[in-house]
Protein backbone atom coordinates (compact mmCIF):
# COMPACT_ATOMS: atom_id res chain seq x y z
CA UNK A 1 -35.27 55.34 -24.31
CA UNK A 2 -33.23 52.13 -23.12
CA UNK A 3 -29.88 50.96 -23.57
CA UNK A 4 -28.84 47.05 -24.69
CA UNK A 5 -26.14 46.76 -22.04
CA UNK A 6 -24.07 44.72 -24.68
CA UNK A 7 -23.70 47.21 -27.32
CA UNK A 8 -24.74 50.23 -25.75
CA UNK A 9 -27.39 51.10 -28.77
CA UNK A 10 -30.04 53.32 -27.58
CA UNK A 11 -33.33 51.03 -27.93
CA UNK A 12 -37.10 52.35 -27.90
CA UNK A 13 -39.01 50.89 -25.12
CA UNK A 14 -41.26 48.70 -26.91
CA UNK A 15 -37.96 47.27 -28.74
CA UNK A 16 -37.89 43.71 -28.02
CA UNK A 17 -34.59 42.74 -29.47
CA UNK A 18 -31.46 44.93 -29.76
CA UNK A 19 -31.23 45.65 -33.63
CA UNK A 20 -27.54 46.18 -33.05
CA UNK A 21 -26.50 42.82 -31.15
CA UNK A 22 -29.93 40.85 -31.11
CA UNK A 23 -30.10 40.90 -27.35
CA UNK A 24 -33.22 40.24 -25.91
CA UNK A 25 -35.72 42.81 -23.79
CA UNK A 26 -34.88 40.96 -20.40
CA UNK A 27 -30.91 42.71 -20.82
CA UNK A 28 -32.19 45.87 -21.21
CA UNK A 29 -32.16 48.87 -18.76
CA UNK A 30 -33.04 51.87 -18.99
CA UNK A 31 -31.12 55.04 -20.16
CA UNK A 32 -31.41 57.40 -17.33
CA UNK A 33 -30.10 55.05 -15.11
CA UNK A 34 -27.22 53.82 -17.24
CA UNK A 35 -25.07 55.66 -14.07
CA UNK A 36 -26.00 52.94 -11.52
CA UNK A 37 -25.04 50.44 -14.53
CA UNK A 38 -21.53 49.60 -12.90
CA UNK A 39 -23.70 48.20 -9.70
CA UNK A 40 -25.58 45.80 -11.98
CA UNK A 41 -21.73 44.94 -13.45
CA UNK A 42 -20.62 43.85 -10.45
CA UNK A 43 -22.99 42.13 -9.71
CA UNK A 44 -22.96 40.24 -12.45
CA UNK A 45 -19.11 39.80 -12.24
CA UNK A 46 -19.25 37.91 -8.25
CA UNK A 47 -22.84 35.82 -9.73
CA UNK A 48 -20.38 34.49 -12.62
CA UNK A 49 -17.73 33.81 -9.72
CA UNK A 50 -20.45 32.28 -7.49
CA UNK A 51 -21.86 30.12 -10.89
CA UNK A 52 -18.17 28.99 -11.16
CA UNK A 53 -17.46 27.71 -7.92
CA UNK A 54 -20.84 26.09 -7.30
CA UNK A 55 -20.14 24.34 -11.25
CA UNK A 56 -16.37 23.20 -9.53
CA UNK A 57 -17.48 21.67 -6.37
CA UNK A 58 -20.78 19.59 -8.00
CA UNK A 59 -18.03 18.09 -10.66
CA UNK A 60 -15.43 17.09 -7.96
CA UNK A 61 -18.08 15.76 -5.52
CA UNK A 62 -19.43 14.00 -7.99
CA UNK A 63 -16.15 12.32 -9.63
CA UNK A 64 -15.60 11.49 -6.01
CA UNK A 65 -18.29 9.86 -5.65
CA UNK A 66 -17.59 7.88 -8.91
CA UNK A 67 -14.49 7.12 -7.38
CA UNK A 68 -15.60 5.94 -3.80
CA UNK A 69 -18.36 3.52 -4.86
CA UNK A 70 -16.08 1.88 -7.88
CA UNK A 71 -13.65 1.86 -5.35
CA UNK A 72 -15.41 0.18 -2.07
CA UNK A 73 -17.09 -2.15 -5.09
CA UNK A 74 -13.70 -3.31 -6.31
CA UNK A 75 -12.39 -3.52 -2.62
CA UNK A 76 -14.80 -5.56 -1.85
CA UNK A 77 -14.24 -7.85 -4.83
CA UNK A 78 -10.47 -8.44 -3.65
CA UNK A 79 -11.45 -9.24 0.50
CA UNK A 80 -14.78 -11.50 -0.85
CA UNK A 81 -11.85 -13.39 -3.08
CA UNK A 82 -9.41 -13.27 -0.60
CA UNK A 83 -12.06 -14.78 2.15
CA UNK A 84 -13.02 -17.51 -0.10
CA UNK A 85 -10.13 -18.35 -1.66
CA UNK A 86 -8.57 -19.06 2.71
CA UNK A 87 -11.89 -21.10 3.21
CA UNK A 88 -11.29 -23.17 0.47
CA UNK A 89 -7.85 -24.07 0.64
CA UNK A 90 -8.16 -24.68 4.71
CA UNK A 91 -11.08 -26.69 3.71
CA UNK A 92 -8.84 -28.78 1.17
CA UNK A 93 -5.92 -28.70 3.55
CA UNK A 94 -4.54 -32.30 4.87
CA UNK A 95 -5.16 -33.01 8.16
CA UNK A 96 -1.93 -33.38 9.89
CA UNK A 97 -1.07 -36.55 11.59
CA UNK A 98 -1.04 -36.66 15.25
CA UNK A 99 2.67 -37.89 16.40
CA UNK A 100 1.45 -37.55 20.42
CA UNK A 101 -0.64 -36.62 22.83
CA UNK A 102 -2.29 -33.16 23.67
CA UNK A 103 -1.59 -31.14 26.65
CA UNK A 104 -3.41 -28.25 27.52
CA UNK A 105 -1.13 -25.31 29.70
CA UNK A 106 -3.30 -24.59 32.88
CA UNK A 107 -2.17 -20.78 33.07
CA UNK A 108 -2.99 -20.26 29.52
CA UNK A 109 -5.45 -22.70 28.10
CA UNK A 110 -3.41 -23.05 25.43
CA UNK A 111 -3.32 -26.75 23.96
CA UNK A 112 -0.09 -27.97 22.45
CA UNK A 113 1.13 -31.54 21.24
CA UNK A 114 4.02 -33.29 23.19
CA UNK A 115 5.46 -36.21 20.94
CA UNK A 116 6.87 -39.20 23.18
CA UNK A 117 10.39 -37.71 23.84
CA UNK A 118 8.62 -35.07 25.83
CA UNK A 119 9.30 -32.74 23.16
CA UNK A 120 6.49 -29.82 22.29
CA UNK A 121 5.56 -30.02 18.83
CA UNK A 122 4.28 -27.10 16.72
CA UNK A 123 2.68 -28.13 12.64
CA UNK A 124 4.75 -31.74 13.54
CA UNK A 125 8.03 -30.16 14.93
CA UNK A 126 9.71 -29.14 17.34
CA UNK A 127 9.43 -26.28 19.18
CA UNK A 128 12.97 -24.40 19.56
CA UNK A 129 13.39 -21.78 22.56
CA UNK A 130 12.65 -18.56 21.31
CA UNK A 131 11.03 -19.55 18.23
CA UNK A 132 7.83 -17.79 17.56
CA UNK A 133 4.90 -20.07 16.08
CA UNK A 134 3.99 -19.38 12.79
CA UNK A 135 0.31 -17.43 11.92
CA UNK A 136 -2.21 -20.44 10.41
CA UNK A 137 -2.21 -18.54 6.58
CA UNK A 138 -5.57 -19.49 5.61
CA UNK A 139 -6.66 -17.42 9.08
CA UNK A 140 -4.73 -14.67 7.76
CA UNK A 141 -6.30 -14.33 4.30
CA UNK A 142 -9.84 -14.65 5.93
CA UNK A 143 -8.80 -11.50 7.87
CA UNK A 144 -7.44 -9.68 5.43
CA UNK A 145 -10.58 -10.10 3.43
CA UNK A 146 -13.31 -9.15 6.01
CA UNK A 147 -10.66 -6.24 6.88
CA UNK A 148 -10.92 -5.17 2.46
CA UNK A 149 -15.04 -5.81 2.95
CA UNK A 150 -15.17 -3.19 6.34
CA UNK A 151 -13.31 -1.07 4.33
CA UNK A 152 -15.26 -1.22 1.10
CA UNK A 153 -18.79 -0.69 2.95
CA UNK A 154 -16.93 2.80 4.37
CA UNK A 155 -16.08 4.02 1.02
CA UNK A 156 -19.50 3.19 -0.70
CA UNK A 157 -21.21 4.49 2.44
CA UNK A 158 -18.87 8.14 2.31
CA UNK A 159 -19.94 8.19 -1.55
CA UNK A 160 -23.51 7.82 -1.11
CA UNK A 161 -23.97 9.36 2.19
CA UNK A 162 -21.73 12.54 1.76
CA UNK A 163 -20.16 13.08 -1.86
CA UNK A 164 -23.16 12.27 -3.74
CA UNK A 165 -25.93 14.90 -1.63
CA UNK A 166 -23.15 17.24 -2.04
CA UNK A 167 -22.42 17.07 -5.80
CA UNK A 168 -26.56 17.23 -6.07
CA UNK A 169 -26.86 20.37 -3.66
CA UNK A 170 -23.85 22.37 -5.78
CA UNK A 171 -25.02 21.54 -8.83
CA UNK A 172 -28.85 22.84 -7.92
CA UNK A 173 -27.55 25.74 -6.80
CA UNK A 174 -25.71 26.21 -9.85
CA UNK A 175 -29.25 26.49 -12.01
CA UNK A 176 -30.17 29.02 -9.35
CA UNK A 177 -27.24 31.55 -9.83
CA UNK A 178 -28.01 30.75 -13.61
CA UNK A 179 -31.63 32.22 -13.21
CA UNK A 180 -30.24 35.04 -11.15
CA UNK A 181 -27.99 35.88 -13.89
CA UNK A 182 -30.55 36.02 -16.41
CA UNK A 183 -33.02 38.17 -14.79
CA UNK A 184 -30.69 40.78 -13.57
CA UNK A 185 -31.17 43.25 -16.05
CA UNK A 186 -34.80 43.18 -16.48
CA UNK A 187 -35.39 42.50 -12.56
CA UNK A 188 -32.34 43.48 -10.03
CA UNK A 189 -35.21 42.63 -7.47
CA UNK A 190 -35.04 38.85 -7.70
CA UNK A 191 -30.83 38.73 -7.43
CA UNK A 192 -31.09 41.71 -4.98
CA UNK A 193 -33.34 39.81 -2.37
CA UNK A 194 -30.90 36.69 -2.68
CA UNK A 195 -27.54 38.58 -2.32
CA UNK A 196 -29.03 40.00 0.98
CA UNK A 197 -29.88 36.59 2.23
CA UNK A 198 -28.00 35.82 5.53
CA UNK A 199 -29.26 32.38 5.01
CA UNK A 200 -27.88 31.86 1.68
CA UNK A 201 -24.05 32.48 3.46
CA UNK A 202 -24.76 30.01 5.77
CA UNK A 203 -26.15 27.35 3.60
CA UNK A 204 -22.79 28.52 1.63
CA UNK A 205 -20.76 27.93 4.48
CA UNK A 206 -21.55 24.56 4.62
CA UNK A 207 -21.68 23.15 1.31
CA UNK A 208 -19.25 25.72 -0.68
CA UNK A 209 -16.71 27.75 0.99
CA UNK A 210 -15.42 28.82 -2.42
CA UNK A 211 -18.82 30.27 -3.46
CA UNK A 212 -19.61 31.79 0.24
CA UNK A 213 -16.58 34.46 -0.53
CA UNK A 214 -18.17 36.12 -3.46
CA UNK A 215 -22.00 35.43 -1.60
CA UNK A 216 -20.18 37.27 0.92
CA UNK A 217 -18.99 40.50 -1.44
CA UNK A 218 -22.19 40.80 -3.42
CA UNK A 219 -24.07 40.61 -0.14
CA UNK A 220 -21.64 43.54 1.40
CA UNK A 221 -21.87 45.73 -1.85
CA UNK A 222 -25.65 45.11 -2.24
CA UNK A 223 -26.86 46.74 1.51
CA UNK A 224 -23.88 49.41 0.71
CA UNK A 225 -25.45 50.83 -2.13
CA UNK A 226 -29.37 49.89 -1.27
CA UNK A 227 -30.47 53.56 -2.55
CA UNK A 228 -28.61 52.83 -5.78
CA UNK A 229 -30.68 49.43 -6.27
CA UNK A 230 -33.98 51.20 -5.53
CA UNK A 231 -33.19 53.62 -8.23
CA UNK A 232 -32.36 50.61 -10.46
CA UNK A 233 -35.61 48.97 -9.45
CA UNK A 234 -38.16 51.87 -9.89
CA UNK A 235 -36.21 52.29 -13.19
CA UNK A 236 -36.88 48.52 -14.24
CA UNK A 237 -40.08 48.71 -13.23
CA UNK A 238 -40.94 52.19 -15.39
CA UNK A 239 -41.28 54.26 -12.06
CA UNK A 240 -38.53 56.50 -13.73
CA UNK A 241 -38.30 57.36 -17.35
């Protein structure tokens, strides 16, 4: 006899649904080891943890992601209009009148513009002690806007480059656990060999650190009761009736 682990109703083993519930034969275990039953629970319990926190990070890395590349595109946008729009208006700009002649300042190289009184000149006046010269404003738009394009190419880059693998690797792994979850109670075998994986928790431990705590508690609880599981498994497998 088997057991539908939903309802409980004792099942005869060539039932394939549960009369009771309408369960399915693959969540169906056998009676006499209804006792290891609680193992299987838990298990299930920490997979439905793990299948949560895999389902989390793929939606945030992925919104991210969203939010990086419309970001960087938009950026971009603002310093490519902020670059043209200082080309253009220094390009339309009056050239300003020449009131002297130029002098360039040997220790420097700076040039400058002495008007006939011997006075320096800076945009046609002059040039009061202490008075710092004014930044050309068309120079400092075409900064700003190659500064807005660096920036933009960085946030596009960290959305494909990081975010976006990421969200794709979490949400994978999410169909994974899914299967796992599914096949449990017909075949502990499949979910058993995965919770003992010591490559799973470090693939975990890089792309899911949320996820890697309850890899890390099935995979505990799974070698502590292996005799239980083998029971489970010759019991799944008809070995024990």
């Amino acid at each position: 006899m088997k057991k539908c682990v939903k309802c409980d109703a004792e099942l005869d083993d060539n039932a394939t649904v549960c009369p009771n519930c309408g369960e399915t034969v693959g969540q169906l275990i056998p009676a006499a080891e209804d006792r290891d039953r609680p193992l299987l629970d838990r298990m299930m319990k920490f997979l439905r943890f793990e299948h949560f926190a895999w389902k989390l990070k793929g939606i945030l890395c992925l919104v991210c992601t969203i939010i990086m590349i419309a970001g960087g595109l938009i950026i971009m946008l603002c310093g490519t209009g902020l670059g043209v729009m200082s080309l253009v208006r220094a390009a339309g700009a009056p050239e300003q009148q020449q009131s002297g002649r130029m002098e360039i300042d040997p220790s420097s190289g700076f040039s400058f513009e002495i008007d006939k009184d011997g006075q320096i000149l800076i945009n046609n006046a002059p040039l009061q002690r202490g008075e710092p010269q004014n930044a050309d404003p068309y120079s400092v738009f075409l900064a700003f806007g190659v500064l807005f394009i660096i920036y933009s190419i960085y946030f596009i880059t960290m959305g494909l480059i990081v975010y976006l693998p990421h969200a794709i690797i979490n949400l994978k792994l999410l169909k994974k656990v899914e299967y796992y979850e599914n096949t449990l109670y017909s075949d502990v075998s499949i979910a058993r060999k995965r919770c003992t994986s010591v490559g799973m928790i470090v693939f975990a431990a890089i792309f899911n650190r949320m996820a890697l705590i309850f890899i890390i508690i099935n995979f505990v609880k799974t070698k502590k009761n292996a005799k239980a599981f083998d029971r489970i498994e010759a019991a799944q497998k008809g070995e024990i009736k």
